[in-house]
PDB file of N, CA and C in Angstrom:
ATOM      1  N   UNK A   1      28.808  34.665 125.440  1.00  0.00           N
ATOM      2  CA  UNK A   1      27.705  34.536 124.506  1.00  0.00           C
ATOM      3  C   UNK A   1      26.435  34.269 125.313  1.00  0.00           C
ATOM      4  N   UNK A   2      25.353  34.980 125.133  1.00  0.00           N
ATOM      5  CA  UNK A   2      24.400  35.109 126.112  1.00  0.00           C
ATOM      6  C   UNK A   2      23.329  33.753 124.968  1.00  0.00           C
ATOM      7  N   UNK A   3      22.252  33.577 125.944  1.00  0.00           N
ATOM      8  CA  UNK A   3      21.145  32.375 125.077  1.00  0.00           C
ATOM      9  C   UNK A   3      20.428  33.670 123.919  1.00  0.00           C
ATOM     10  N   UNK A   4      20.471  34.444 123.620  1.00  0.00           N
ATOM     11  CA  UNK A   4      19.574  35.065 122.475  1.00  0.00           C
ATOM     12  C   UNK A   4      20.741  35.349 121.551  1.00  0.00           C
ATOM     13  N   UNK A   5      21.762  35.381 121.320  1.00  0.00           N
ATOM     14  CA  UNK A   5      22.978  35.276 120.339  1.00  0.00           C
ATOM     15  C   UNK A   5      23.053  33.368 120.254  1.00  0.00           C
ATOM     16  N   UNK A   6      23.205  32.715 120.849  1.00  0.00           N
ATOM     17  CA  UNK A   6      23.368  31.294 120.902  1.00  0.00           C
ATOM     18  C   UNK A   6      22.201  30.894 120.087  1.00  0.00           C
ATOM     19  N   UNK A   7      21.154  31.222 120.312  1.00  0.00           N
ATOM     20  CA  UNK A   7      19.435  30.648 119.677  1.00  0.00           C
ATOM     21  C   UNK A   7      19.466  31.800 117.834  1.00  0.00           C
ATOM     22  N   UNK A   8      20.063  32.654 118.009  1.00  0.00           N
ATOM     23  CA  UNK A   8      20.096  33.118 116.574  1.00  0.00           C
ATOM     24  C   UNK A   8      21.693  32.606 115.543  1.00  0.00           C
ATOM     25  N   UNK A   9      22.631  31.876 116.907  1.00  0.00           N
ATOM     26  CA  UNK A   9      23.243  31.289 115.723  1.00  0.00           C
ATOM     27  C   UNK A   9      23.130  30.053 115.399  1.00  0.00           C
ATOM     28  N   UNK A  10      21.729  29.082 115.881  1.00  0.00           N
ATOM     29  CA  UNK A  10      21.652  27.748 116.059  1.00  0.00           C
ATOM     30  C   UNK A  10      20.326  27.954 114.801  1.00  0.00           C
ATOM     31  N   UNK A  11      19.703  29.193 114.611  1.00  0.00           N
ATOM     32  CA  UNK A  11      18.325  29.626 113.323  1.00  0.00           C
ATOM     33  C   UNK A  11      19.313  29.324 112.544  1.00  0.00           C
ATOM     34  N   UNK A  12      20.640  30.491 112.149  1.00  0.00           N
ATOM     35  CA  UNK A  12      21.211  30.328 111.094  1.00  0.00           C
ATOM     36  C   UNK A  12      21.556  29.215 110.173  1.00  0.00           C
ATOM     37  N   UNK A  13      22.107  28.043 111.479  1.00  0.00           N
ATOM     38  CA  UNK A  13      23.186  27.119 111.223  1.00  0.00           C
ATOM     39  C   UNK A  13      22.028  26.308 110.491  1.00  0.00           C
ATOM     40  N   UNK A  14      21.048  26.029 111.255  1.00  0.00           N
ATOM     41  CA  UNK A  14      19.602  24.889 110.713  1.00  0.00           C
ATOM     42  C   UNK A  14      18.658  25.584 109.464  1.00  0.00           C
ATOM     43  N   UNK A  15      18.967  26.579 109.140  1.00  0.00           N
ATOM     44  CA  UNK A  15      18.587  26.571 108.085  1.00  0.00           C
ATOM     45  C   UNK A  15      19.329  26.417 106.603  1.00  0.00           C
ATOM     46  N   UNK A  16      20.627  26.013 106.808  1.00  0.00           N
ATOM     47  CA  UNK A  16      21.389  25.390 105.758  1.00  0.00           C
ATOM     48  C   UNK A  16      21.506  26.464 104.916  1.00  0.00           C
ATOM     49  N   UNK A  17      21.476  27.784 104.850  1.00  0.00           N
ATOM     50  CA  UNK A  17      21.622  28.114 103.823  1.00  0.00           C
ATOM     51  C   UNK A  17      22.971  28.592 103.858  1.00  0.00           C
ATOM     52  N   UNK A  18      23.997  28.942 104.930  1.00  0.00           N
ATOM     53  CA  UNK A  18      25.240  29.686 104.701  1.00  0.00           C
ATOM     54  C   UNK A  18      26.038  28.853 105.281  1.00  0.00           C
ATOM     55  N   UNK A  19      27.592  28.994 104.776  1.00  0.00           N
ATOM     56  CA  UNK A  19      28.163  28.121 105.827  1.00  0.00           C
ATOM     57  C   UNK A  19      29.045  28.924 106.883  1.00  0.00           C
ATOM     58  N   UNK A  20      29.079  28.166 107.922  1.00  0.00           N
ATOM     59  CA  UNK A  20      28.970  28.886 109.166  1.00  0.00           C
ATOM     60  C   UNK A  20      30.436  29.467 109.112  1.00  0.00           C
ATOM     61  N   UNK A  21      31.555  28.618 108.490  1.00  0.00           N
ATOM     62  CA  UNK A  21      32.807  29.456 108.654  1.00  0.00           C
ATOM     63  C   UNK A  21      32.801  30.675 107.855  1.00  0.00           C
ATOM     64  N   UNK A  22      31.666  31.166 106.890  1.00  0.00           N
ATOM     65  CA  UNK A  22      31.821  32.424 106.197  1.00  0.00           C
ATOM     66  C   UNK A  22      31.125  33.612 106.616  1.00  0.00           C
ATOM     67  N   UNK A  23      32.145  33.859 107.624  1.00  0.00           N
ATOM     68  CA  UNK A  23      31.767  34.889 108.418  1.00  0.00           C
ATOM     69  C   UNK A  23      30.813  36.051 108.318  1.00  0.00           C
ATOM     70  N   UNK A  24      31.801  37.079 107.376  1.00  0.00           N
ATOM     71  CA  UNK A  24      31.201  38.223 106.582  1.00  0.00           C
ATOM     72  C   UNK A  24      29.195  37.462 105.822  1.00  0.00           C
ATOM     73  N   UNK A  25      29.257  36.424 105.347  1.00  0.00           N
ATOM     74  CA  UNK A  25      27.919  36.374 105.066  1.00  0.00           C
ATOM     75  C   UNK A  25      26.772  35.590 106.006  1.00  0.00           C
ATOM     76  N   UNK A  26      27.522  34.858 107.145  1.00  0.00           N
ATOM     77  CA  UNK A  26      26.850  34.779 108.316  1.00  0.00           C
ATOM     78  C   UNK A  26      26.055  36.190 108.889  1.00  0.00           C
ATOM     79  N   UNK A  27      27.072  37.204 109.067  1.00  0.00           N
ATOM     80  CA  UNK A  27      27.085  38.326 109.264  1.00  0.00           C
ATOM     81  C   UNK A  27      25.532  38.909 108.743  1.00  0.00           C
ATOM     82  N   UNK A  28      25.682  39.162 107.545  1.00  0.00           N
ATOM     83  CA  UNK A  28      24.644  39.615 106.509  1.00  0.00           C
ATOM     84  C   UNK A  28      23.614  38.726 106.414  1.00  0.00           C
ATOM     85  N   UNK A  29      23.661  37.503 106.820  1.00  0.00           N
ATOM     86  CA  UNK A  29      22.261  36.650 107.162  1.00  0.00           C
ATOM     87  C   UNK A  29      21.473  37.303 108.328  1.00  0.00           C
ATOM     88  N   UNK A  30      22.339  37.633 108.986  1.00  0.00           N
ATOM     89  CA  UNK A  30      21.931  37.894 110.464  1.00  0.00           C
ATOM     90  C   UNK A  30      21.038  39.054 110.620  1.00  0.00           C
ATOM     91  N   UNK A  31      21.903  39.990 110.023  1.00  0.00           N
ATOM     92  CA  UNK A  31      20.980  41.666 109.408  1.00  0.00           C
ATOM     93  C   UNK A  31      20.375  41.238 108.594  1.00  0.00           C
ATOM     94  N   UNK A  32      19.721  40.240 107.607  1.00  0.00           N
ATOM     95  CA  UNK A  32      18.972  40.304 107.387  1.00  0.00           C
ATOM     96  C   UNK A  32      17.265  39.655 107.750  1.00  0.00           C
ATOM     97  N   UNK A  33      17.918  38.991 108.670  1.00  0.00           N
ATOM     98  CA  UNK A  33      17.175  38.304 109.381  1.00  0.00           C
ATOM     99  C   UNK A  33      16.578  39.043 110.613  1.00  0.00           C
ATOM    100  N   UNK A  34      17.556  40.377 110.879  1.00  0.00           N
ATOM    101  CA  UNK A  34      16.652  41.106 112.372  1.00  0.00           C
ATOM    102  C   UNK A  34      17.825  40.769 113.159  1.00  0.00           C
ATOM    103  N   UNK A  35      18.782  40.057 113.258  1.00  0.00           N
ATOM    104  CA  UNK A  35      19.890  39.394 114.278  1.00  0.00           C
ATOM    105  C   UNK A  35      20.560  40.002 115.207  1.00  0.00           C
ATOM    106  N   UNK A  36      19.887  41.398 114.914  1.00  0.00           N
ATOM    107  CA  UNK A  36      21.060  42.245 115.786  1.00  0.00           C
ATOM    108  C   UNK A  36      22.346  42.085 116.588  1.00  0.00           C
ATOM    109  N   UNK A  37      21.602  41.350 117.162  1.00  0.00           N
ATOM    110  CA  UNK A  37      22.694  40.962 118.542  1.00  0.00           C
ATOM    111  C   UNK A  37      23.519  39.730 118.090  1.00  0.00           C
ATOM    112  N   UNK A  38      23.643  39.225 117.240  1.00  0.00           N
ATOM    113  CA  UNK A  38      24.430  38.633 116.402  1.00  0.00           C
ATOM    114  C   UNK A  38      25.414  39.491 115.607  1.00  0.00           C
ATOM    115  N   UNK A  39      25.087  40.027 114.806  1.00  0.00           N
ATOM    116  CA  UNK A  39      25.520  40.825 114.297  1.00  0.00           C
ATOM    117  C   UNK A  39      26.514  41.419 114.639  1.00  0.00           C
ATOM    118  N   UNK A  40      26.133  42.061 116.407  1.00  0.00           N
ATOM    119  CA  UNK A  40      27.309  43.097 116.613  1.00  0.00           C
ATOM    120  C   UNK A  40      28.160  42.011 117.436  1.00  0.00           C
ATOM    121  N   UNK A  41      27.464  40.866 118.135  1.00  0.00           N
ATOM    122  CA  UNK A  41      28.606  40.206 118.683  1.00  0.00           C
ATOM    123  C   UNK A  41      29.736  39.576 117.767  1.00  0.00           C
ATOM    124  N   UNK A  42      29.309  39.045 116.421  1.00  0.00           N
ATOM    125  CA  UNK A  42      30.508  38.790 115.496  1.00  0.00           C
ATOM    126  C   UNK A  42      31.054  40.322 115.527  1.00  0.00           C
ATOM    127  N   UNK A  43      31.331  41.021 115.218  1.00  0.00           N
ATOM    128  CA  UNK A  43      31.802  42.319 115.353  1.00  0.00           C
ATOM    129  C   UNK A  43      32.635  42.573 116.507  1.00  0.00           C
ATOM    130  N   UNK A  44      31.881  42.255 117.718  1.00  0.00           N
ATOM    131  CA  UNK A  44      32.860  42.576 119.064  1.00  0.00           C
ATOM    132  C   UNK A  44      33.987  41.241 119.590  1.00  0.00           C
ATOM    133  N   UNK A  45      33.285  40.213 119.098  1.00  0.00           N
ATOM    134  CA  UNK A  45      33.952  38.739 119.380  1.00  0.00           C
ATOM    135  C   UNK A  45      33.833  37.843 118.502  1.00  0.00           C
ATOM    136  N   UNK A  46      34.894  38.187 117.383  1.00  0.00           N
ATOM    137  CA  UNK A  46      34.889  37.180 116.545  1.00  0.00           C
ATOM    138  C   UNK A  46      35.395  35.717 116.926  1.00  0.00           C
ATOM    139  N   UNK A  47      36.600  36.056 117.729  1.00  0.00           N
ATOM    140  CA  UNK A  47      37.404  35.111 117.874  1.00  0.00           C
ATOM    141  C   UNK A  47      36.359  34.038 119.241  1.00  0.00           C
ATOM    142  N   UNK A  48      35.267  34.456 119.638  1.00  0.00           N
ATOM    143  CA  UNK A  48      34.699  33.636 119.996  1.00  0.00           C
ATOM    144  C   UNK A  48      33.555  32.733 119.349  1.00  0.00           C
ATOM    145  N   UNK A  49      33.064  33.820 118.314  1.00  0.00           N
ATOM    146  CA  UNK A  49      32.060  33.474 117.406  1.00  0.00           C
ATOM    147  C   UNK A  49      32.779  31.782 116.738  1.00  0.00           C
ATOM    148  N   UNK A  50      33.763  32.074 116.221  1.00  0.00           N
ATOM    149  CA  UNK A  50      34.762  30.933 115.359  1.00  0.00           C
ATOM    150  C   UNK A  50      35.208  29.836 116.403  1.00  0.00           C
ATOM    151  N   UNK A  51      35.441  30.454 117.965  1.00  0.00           N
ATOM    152  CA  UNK A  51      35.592  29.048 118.731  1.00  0.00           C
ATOM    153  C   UNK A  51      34.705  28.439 118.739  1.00  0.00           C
ATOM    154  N   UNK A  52      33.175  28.581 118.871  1.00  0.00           N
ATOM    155  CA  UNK A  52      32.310  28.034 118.938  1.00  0.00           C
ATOM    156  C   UNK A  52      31.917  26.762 117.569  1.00  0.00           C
ATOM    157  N   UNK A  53      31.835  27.861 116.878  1.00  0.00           N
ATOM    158  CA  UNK A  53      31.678  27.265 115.258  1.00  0.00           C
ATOM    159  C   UNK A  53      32.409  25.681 115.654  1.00  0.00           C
ATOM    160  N   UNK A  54      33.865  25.788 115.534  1.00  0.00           N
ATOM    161  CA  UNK A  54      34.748  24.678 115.479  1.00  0.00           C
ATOM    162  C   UNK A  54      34.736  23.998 116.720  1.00  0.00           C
ATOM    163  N   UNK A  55      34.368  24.360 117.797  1.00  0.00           N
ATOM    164  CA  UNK A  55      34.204  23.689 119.581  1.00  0.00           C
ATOM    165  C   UNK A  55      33.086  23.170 119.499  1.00  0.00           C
ATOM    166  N   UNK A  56      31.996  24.540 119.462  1.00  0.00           N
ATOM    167  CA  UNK A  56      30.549  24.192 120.025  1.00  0.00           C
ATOM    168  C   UNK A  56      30.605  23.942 121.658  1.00  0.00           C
ATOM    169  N   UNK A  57      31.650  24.816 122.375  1.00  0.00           N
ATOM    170  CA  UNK A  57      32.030  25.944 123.689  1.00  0.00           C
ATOM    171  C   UNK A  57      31.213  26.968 122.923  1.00  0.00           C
ATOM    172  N   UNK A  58      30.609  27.447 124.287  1.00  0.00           N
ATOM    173  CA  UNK A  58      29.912  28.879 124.390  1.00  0.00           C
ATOM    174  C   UNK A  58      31.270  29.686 124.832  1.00  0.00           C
TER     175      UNK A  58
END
């Protein structure tokens, strides 16, 4: 997870509006927000996206 995926999932999380284990609409926050690179990294690495969530390991 590079710092510009890390800094767009730390926008998401602080703005309270989704919760972070719901993936699919994390997802769709993200596109709608411009997230790109969010976006496709849930897509390519979920299973890291979700370690993080529950670790907070990069």
């Amino acid at each position: 997870m590079n710092e510009k995926v890390f800094a767009q999932i730390m926008d998401i999380r602080n703005s309270g509006r989704v919760n972070m284990f719901d993936v699919p609409r994390v997802q769709r926050m993200a596109f709608e927000m411009g997230f790109y690179e969010l976006v496709c990294f849930i897509e390519e690495d979920r299973a890291t996206y979700v370690r993080f969530i529950l670790t907070g390991e990069k």
